[in-house]
PDB file of N, CA and C in Angstrom:
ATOM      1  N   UNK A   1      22.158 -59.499 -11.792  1.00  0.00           N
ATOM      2  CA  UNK A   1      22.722 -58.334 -11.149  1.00  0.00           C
ATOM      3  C   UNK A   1      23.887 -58.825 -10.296  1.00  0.00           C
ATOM      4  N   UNK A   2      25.249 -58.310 -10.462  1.00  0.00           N
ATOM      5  CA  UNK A   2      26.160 -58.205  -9.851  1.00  0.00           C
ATOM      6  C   UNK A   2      26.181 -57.682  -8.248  1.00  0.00           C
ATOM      7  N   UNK A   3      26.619 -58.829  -7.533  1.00  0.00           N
ATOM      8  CA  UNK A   3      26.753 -58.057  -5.902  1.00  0.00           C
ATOM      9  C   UNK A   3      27.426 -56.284  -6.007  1.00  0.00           C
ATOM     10  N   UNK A   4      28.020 -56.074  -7.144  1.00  0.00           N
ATOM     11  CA  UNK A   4      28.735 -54.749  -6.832  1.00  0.00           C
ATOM     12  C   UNK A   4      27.458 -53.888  -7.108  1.00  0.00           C
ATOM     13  N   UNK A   5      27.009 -54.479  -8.492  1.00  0.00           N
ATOM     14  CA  UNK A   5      25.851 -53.447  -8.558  1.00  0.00           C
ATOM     15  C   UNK A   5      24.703 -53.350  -7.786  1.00  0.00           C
ATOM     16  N   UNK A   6      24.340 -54.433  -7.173  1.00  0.00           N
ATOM     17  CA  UNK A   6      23.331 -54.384  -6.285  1.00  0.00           C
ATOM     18  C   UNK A   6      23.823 -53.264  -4.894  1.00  0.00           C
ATOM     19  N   UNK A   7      25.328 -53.525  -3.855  1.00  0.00           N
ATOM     20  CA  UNK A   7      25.743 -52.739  -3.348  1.00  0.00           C
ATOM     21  C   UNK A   7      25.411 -51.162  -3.604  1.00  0.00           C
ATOM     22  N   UNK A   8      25.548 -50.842  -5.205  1.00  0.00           N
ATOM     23  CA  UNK A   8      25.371 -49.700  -5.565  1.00  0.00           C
ATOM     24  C   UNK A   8      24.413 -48.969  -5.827  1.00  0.00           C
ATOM     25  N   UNK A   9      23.582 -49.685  -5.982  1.00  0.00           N
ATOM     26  CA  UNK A   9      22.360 -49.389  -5.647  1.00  0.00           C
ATOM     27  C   UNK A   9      21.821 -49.188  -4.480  1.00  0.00           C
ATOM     28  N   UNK A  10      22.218 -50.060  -3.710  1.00  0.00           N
ATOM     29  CA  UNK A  10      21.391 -49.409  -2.197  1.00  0.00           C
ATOM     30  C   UNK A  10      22.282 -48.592  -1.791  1.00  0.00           C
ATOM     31  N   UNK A  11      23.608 -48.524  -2.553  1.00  0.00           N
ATOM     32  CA  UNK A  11      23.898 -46.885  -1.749  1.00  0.00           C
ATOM     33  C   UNK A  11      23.474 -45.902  -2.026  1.00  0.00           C
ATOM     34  N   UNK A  12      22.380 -45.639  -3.454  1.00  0.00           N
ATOM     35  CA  UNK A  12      21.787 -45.008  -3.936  1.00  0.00           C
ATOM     36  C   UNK A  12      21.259 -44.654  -3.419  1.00  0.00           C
ATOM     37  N   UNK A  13      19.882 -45.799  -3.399  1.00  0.00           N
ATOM     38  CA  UNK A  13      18.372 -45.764  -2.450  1.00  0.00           C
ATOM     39  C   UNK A  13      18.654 -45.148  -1.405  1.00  0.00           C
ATOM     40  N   UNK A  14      19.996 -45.134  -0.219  1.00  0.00           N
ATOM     41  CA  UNK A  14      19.980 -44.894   0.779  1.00  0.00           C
ATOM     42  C   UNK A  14      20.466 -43.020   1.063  1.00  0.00           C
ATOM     43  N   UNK A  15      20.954 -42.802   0.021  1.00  0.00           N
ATOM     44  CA  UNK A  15      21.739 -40.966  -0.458  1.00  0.00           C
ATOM     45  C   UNK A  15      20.047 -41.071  -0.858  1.00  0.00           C
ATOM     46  N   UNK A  16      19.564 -41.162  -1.698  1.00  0.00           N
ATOM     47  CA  UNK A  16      18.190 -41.002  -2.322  1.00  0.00           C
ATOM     48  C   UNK A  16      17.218 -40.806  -1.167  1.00  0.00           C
ATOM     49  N   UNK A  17      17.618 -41.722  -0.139  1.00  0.00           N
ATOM     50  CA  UNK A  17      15.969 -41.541   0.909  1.00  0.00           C
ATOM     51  C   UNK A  17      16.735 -40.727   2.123  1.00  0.00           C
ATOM     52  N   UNK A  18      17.871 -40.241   1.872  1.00  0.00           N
ATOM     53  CA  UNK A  18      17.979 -38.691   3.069  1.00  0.00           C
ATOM     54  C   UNK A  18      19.099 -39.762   4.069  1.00  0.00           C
ATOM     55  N   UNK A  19      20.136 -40.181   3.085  1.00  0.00           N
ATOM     56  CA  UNK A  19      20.918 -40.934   4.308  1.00  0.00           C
ATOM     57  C   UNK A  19      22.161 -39.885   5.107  1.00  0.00           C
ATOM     58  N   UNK A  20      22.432 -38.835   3.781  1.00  0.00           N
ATOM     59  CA  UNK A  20      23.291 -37.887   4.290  1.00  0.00           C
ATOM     60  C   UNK A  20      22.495 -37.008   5.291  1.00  0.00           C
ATOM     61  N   UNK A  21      21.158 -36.850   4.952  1.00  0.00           N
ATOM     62  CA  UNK A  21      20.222 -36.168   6.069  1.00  0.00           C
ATOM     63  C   UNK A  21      20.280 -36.403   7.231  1.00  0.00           C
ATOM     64  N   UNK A  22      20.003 -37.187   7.574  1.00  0.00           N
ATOM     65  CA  UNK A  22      20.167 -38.345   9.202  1.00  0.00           C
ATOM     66  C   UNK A  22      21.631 -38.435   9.225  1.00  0.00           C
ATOM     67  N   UNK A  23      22.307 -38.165   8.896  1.00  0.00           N
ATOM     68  CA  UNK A  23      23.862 -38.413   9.466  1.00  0.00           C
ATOM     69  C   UNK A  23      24.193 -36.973  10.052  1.00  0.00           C
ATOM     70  N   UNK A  24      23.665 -35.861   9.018  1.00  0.00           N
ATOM     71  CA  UNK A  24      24.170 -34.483   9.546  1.00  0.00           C
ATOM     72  C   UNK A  24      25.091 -34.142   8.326  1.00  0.00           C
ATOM     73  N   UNK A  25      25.437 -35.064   7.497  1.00  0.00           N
ATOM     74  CA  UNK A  25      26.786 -34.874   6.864  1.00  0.00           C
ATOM     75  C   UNK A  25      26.760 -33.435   5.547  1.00  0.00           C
ATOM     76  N   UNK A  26      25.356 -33.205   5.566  1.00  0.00           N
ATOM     77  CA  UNK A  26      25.423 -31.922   4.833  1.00  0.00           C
ATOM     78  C   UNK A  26      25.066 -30.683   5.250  1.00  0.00           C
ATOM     79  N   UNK A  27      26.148 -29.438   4.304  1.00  0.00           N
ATOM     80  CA  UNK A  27      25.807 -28.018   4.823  1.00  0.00           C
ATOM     81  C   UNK A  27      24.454 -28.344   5.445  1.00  0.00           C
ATOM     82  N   UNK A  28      23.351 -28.273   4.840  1.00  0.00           N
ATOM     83  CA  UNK A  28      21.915 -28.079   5.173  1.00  0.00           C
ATOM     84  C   UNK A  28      21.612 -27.933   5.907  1.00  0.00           C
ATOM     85  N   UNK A  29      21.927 -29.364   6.481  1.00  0.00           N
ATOM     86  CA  UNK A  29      21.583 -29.966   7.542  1.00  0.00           C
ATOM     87  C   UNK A  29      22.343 -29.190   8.711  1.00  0.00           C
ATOM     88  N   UNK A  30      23.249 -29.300   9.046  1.00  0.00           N
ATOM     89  CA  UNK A  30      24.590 -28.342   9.867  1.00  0.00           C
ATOM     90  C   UNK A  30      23.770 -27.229  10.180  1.00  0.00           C
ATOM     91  N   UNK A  31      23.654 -25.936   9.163  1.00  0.00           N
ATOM     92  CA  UNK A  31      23.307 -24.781   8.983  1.00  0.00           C
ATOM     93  C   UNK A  31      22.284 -24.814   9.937  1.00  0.00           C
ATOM     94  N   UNK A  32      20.632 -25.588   9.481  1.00  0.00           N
ATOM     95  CA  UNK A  32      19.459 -25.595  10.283  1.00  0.00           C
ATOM     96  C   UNK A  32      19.200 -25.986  11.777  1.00  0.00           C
ATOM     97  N   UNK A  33      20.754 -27.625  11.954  1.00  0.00           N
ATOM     98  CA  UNK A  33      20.610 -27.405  12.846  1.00  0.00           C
ATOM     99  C   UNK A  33      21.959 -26.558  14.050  1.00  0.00           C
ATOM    100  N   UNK A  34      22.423 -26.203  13.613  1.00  0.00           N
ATOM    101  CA  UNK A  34      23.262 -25.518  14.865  1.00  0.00           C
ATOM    102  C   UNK A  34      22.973 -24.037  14.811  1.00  0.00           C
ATOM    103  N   UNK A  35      22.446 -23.518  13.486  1.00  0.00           N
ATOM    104  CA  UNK A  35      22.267 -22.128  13.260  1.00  0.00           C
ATOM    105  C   UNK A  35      23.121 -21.399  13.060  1.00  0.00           C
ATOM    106  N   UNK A  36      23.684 -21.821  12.627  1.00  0.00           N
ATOM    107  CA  UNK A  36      25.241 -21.123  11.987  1.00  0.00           C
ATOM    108  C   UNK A  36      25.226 -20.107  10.909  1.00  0.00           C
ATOM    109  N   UNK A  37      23.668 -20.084  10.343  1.00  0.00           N
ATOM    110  CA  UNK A  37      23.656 -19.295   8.556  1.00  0.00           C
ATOM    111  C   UNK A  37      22.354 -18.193   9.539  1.00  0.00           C
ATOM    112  N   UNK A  38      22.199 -17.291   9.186  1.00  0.00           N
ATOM    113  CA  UNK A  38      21.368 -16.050   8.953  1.00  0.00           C
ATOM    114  C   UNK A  38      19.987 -17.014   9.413  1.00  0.00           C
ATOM    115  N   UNK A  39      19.804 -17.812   8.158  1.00  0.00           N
ATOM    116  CA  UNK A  39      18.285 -18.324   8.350  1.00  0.00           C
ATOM    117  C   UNK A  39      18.630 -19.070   9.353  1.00  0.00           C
ATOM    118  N   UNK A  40      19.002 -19.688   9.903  1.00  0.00           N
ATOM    119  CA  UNK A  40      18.933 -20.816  11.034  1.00  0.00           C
ATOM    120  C   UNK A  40      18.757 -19.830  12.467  1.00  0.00           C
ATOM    121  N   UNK A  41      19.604 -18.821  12.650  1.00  0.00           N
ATOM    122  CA  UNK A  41      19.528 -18.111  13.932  1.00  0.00           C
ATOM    123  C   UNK A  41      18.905 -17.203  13.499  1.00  0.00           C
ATOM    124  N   UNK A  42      17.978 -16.279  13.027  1.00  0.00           N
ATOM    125  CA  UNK A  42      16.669 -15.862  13.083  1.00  0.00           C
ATOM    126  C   UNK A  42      15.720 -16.728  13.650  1.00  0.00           C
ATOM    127  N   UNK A  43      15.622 -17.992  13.284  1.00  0.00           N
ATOM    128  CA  UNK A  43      14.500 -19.065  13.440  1.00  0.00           C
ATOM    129  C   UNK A  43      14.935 -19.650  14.701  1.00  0.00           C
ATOM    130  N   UNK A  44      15.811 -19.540  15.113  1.00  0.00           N
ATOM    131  CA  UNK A  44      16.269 -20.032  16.061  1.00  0.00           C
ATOM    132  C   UNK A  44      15.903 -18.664  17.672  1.00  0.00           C
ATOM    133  N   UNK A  45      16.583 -17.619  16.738  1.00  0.00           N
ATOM    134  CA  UNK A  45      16.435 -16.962  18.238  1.00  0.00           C
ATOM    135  C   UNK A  45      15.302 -16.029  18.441  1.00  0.00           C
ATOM    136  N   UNK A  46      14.652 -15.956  16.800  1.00  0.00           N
ATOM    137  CA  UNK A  46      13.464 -14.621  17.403  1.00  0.00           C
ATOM    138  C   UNK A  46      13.956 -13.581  16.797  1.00  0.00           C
ATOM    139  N   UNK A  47      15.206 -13.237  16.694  1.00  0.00           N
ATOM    140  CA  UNK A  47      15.389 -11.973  16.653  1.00  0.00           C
ATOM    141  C   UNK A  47      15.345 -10.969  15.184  1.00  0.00           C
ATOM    142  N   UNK A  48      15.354 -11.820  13.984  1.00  0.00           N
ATOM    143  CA  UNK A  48      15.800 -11.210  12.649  1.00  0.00           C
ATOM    144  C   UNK A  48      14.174 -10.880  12.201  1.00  0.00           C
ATOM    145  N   UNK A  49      13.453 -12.615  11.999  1.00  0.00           N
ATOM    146  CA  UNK A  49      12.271 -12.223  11.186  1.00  0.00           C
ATOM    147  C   UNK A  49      11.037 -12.420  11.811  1.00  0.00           C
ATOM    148  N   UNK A  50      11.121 -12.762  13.387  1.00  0.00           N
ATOM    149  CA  UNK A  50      10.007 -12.790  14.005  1.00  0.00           C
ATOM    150  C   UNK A  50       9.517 -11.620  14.446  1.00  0.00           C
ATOM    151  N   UNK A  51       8.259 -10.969  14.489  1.00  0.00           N
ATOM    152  CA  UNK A  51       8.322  -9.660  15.038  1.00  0.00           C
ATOM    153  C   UNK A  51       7.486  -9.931  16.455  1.00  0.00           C
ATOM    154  N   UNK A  52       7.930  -8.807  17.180  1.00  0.00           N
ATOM    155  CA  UNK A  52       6.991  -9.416  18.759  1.00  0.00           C
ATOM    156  C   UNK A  52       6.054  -8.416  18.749  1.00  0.00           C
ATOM    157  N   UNK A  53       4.870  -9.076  19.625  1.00  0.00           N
ATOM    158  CA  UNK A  53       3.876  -8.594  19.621  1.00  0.00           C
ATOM    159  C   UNK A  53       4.014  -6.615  19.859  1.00  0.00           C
ATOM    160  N   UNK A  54       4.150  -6.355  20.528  1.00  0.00           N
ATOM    161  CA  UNK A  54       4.737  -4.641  20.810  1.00  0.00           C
ATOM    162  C   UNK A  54       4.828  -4.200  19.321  1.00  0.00           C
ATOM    163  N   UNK A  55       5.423  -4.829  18.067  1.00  0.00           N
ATOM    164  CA  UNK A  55       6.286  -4.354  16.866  1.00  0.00           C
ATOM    165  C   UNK A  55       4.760  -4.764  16.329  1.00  0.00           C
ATOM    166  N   UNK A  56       3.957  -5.550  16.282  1.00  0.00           N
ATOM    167  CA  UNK A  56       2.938  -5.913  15.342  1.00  0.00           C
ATOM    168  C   UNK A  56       1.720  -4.671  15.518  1.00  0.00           C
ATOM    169  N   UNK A  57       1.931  -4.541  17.291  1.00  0.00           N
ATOM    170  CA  UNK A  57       0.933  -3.704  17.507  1.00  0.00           C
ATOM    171  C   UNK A  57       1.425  -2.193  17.344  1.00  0.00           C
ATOM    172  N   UNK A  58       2.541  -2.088  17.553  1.00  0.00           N
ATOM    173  CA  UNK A  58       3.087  -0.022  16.661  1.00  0.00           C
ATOM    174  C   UNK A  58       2.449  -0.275  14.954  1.00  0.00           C
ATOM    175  N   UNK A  59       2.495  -1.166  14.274  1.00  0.00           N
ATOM    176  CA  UNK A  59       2.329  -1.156  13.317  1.00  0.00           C
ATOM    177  C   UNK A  59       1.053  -1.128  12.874  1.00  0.00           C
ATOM    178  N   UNK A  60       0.188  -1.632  13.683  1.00  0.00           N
ATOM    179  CA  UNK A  60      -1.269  -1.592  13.304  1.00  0.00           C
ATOM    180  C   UNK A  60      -1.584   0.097  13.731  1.00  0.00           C
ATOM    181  N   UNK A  61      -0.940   0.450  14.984  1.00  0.00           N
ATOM    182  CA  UNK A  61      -1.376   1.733  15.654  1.00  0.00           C
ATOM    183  C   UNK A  61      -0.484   2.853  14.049  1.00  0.00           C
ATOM    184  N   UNK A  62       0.295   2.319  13.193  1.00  0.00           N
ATOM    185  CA  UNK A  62       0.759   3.869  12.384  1.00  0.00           C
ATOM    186  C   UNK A  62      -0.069   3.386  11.313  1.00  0.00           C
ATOM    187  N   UNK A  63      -0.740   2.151  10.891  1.00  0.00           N
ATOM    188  CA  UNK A  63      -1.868   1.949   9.507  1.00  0.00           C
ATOM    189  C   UNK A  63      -2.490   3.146  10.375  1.00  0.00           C
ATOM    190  N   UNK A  64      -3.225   2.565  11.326  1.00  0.00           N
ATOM    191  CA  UNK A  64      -4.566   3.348  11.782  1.00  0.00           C
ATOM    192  C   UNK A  64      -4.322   4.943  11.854  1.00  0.00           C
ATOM    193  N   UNK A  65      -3.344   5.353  12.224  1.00  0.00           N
ATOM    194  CA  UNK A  65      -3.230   6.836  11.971  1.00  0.00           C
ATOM    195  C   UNK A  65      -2.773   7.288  10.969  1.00  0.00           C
ATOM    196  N   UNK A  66      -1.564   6.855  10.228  1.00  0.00           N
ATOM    197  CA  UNK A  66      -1.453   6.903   8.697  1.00  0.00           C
ATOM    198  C   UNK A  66      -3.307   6.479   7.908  1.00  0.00           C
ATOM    199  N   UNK A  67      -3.734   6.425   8.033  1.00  0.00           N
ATOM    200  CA  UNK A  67      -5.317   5.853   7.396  1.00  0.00           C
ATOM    201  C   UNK A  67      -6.213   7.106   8.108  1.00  0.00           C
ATOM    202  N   UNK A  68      -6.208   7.863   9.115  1.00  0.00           N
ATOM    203  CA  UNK A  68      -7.026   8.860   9.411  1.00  0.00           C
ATOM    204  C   UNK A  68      -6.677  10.054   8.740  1.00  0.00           C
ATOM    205  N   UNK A  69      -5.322  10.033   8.949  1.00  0.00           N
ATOM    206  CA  UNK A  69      -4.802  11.183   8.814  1.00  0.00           C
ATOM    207  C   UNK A  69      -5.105  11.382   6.829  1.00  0.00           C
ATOM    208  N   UNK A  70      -4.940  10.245   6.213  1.00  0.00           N
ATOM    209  CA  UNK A  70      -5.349  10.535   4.630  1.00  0.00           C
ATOM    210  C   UNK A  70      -6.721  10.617   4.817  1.00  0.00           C
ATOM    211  N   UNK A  71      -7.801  10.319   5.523  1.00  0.00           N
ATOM    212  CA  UNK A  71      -9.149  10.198   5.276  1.00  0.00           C
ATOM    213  C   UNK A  71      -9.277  12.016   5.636  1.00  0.00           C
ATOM    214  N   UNK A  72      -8.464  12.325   7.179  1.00  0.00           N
ATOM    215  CA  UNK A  72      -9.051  14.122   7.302  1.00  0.00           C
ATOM    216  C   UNK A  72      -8.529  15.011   5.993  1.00  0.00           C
ATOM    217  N   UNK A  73      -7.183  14.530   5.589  1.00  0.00           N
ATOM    218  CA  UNK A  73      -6.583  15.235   4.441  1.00  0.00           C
ATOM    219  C   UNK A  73      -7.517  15.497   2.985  1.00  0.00           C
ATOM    220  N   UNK A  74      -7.991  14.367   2.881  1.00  0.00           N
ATOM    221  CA  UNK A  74      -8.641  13.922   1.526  1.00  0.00           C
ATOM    222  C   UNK A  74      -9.916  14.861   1.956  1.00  0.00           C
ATOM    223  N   UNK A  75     -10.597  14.721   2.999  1.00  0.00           N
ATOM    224  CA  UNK A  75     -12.148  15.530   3.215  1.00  0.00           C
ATOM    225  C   UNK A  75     -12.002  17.205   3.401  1.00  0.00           C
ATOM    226  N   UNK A  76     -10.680  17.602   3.940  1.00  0.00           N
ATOM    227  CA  UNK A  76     -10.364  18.734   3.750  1.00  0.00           C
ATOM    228  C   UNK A  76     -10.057  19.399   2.440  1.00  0.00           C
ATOM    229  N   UNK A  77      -9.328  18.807   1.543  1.00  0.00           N
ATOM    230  CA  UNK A  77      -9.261  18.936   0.400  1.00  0.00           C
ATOM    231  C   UNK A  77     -10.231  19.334  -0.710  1.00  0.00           C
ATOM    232  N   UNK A  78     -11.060  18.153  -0.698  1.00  0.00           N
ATOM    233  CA  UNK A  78     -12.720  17.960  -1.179  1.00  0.00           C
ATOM    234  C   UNK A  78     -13.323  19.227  -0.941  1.00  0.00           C
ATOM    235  N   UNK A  79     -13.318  19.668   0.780  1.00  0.00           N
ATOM    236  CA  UNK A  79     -14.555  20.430   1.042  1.00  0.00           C
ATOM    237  C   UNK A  79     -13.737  22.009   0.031  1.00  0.00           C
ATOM    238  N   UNK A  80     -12.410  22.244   0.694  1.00  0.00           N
ATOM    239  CA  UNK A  80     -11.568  23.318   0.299  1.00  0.00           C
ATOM    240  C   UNK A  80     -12.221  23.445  -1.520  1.00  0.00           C
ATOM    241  N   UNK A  81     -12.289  22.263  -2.384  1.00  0.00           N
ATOM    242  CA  UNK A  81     -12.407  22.522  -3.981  1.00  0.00           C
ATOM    243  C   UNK A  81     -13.636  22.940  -3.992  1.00  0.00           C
ATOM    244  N   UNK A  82     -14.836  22.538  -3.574  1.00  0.00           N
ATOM    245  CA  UNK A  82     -16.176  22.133  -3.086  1.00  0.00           C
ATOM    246  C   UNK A  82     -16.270  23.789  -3.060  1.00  0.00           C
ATOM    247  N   UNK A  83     -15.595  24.150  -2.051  1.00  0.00           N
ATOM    248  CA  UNK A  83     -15.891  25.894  -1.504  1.00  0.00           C
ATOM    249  C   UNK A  83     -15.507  26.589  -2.856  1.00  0.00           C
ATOM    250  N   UNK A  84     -14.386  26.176  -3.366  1.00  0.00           N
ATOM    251  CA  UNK A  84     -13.748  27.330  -4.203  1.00  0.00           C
ATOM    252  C   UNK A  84     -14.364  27.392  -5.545  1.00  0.00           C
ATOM    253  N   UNK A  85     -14.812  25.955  -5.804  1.00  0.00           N
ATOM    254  CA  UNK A  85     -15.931  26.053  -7.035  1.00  0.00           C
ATOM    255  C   UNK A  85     -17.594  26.748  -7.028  1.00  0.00           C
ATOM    256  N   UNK A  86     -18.164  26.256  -5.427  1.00  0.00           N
ATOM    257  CA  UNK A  86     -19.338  27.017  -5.242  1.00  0.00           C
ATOM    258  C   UNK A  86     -19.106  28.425  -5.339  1.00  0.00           C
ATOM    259  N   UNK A  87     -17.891  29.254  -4.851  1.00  0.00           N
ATOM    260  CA  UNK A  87     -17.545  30.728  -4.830  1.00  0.00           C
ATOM    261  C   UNK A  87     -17.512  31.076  -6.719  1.00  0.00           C
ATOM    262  N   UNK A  88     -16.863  29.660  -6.872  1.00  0.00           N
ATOM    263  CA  UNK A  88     -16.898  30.589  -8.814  1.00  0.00           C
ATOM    264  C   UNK A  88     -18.174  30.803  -9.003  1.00  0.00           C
ATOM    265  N   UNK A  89     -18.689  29.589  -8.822  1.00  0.00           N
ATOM    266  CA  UNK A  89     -20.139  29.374  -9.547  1.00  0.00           C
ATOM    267  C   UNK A  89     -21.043  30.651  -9.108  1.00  0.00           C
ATOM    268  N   UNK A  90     -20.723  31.219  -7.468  1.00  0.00           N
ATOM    269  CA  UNK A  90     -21.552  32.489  -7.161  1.00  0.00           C
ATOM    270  C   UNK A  90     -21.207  33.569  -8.368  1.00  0.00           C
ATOM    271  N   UNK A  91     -19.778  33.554  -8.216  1.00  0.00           N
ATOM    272  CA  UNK A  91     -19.616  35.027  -9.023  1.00  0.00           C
ATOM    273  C   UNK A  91     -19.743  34.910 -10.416  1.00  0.00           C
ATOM    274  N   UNK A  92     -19.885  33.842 -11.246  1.00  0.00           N
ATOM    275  CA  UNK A  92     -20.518  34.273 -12.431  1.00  0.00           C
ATOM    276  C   UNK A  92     -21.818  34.267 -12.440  1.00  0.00           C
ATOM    277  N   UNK A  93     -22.767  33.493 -11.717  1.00  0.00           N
ATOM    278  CA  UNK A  93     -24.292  33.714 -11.605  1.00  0.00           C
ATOM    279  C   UNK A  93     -24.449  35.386 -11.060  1.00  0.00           C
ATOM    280  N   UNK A  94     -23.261  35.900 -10.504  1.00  0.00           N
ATOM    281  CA  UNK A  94     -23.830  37.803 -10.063  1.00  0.00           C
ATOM    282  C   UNK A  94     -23.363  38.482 -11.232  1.00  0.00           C
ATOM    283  N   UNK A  95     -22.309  37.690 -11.782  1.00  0.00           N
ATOM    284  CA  UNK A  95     -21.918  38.783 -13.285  1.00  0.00           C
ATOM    285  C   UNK A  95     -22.817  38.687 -13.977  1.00  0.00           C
ATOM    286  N   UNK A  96     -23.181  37.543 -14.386  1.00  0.00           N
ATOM    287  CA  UNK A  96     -24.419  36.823 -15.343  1.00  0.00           C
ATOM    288  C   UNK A  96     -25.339  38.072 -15.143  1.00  0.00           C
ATOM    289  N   UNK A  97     -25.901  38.112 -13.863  1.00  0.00           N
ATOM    290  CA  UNK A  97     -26.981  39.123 -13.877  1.00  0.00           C
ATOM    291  C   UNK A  97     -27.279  40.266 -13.982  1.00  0.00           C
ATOM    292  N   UNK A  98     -25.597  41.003 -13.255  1.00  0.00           N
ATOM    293  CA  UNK A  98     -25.183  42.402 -14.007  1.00  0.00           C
ATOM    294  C   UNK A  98     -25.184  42.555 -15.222  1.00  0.00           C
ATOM    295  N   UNK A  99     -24.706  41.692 -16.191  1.00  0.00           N
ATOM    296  CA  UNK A  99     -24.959  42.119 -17.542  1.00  0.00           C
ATOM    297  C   UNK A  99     -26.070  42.233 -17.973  1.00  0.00           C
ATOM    298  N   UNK A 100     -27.363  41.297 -17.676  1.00  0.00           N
ATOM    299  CA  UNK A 100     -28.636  41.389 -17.878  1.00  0.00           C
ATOM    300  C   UNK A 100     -29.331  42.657 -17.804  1.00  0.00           C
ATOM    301  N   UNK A 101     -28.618  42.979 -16.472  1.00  0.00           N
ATOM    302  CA  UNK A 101     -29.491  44.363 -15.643  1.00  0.00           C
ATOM    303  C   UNK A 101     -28.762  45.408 -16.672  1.00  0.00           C
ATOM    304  N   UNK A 102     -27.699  45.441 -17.466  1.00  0.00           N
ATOM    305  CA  UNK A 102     -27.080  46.567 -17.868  1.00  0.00           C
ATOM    306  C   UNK A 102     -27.894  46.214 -19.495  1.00  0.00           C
ATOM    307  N   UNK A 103     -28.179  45.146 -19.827  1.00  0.00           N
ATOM    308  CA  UNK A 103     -28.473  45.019 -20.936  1.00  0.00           C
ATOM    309  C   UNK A 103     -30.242  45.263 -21.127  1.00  0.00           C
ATOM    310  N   UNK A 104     -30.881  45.220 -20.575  1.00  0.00           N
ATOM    311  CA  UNK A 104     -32.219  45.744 -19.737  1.00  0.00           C
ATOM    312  C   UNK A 104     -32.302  47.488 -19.515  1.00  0.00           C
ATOM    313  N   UNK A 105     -31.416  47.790 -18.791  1.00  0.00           N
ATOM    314  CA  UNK A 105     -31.248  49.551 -18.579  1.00  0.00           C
ATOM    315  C   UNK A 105     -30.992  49.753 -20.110  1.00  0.00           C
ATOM    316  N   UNK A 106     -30.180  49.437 -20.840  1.00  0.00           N
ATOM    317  CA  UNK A 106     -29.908  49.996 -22.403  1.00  0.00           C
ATOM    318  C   UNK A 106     -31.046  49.856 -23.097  1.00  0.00           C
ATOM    319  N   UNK A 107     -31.792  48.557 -23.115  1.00  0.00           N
ATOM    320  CA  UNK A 107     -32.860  48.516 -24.261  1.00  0.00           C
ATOM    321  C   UNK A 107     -34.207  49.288 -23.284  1.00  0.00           C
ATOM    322  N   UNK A 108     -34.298  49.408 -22.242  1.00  0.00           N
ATOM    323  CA  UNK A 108     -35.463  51.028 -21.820  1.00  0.00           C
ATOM    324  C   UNK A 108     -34.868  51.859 -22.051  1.00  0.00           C
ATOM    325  N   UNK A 109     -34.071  52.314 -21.989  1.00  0.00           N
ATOM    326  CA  UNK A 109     -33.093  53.754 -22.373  1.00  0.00           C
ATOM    327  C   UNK A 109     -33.166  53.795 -24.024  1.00  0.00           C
ATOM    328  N   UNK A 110     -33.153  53.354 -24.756  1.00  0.00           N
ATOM    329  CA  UNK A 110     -33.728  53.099 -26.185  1.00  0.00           C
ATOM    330  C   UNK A 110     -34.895  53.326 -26.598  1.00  0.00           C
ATOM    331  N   UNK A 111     -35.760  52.175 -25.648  1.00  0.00           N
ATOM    332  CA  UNK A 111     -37.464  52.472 -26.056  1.00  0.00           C
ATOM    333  C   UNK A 111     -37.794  53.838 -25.826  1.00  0.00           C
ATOM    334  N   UNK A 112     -37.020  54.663 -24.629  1.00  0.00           N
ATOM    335  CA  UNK A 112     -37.472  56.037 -23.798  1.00  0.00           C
ATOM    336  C   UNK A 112     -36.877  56.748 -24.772  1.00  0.00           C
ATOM    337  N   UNK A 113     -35.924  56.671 -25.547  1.00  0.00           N
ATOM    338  CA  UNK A 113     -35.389  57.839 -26.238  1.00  0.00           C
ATOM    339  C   UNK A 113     -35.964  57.869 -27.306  1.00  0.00           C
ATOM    340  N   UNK A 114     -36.603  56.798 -28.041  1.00  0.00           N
ATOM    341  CA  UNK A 114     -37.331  56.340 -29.431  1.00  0.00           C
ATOM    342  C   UNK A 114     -38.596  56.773 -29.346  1.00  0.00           C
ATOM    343  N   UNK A 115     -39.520  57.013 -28.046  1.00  0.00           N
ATOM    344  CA  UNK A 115     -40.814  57.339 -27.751  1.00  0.00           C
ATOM    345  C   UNK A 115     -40.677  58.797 -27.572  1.00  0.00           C
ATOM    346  N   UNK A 116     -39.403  59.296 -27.186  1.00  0.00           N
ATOM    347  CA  UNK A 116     -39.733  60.827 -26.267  1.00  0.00           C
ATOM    348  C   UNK A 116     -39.782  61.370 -27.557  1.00  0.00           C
TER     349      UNK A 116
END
């Protein structure tokens, strides 16, 4: 191995194990640390993607009422079909029986006219 190539190689190894890292010499690096890009000053100041406690807790407080408010909706609903089907179910069990009763009055009104 040639001194040049050996040279070139550890300038490799040394770009390879994060030498531009430790210098600063890349965007990346720059960006994360001075905060110059979007992601760096969010993380830096709090303000973009951290949420503070106040913002975590409105949010639990609109699940919890967004979540009641479908649970009263949904049981109102239910009971509302619940009612309107028991009401069918009344009025054909009273028709049901009017016809019976009319079909009952006809066949005595038959036997009575067939006997008299």
């Amino acid at each position: 191995m040639t001194a040049a190539t050996a040279a070139a190689g550890a300038t490799l190894r040394a770009t390879a194990a994060g030498a531009t890292h430790a210098t600063g010499a890349t965007a990346t690096r720059a960006a994360h640390t001075t905060g110059a890009t979007a992601t760096g000053t969010a993380h830096t100041t709090g303000t973009a993607t951290t949420r503070s406690a106040t913002t975590r807790s409105a949010l639990v407080v609109a699940a919890l009422v967004a979540t009641l408010v479908a649970a009263l909706v949904a049981t109102l609903v239910a009971a509302l079909v619940a009612t309107l089907v028991a009401a069918l179910v009344a009025t054909l069990v009273v028709a049901a029986l009017v016809v019976a009763a009319l079909v009952v009055a006809a066949l005595v009104a038959a036997l009575v006219a067939t006997l008299v």
